[in-house]
Protein backbone atom coordinates (compact mmCIF):
# COMPACT_ATOMS: atom_id res chain seq x y z
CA UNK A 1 20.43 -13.27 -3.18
CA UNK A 2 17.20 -14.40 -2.30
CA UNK A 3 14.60 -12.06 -0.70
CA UNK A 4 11.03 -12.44 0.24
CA UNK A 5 8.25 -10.44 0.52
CA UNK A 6 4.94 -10.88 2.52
CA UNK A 7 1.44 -9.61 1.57
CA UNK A 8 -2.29 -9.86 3.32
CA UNK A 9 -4.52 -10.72 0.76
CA UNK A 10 -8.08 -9.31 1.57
CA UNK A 11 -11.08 -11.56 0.57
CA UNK A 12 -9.37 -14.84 0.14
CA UNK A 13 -11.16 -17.94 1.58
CA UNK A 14 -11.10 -20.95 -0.05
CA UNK A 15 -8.33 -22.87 -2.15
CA UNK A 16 -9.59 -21.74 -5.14
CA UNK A 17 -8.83 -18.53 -3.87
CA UNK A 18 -5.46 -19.89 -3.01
CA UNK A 19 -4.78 -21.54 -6.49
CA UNK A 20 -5.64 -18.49 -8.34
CA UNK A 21 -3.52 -16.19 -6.28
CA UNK A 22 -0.43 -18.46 -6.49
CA UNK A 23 -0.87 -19.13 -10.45
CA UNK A 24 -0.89 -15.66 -10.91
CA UNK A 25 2.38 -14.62 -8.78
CA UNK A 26 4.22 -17.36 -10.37
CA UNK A 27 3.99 -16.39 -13.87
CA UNK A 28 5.93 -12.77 -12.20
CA UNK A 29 9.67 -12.96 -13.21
CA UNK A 30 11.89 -13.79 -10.00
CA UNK A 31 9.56 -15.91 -8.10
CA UNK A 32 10.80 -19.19 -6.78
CA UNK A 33 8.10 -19.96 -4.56
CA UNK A 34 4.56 -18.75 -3.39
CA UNK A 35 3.16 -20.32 0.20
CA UNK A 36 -0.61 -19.42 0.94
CA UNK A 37 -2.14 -19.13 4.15
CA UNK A 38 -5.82 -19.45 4.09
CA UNK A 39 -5.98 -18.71 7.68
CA UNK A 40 -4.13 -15.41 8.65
CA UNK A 41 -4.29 -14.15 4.74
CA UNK A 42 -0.83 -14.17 4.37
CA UNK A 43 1.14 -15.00 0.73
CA UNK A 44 4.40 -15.05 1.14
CA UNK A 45 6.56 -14.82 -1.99
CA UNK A 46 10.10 -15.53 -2.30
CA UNK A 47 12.85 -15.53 -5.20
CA UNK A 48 15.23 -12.81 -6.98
CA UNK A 49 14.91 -9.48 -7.77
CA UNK A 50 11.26 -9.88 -6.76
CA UNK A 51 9.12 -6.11 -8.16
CA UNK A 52 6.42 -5.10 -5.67
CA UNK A 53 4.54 -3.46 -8.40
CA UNK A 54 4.43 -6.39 -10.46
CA UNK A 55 3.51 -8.96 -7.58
CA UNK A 56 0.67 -6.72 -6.54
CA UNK A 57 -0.23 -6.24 -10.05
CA UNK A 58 -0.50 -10.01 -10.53
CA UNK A 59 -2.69 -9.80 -6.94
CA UNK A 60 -5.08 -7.88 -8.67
CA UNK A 61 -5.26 -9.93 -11.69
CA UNK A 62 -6.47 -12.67 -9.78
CA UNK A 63 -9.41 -10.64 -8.33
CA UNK A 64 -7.95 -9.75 -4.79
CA UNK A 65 -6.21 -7.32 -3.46
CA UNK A 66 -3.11 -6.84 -1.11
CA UNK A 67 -3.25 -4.90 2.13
């Protein structure tokens, strides 16, 4: 069953911001897809058996971090 789970990425601005954030969550196990939102600082990640840790983990790794 697919789930999804929402973050607020803090510092995010411009779509390199955006590319590195959504490289990073995709290469997490489970994630189907990864939508961005520049605007309101939203990432919204959706897939299977989706781990929090690991998503916010891979938030981190590309330099931000999730509210």
């Amino acid at each position: 069953m697919s789930e999804t789970l929402k973050y607020t990425i803090l510092g995010m601005s411009c779509d390199h911001c955006k590319r590195a954030v959504t490289a990073e969550l995709s290469t997490v196990g489970g994630v189907e897809s990864v939508d961005v939102d520049l605007e309101t600082k939203l990432v919204v990640v959706q897939g299977e058996g989706l781990d929090d840790g690991a998503l916010r983990a891979a938030i981190v790794e590309a330099g931000y971090e999730a509210a």
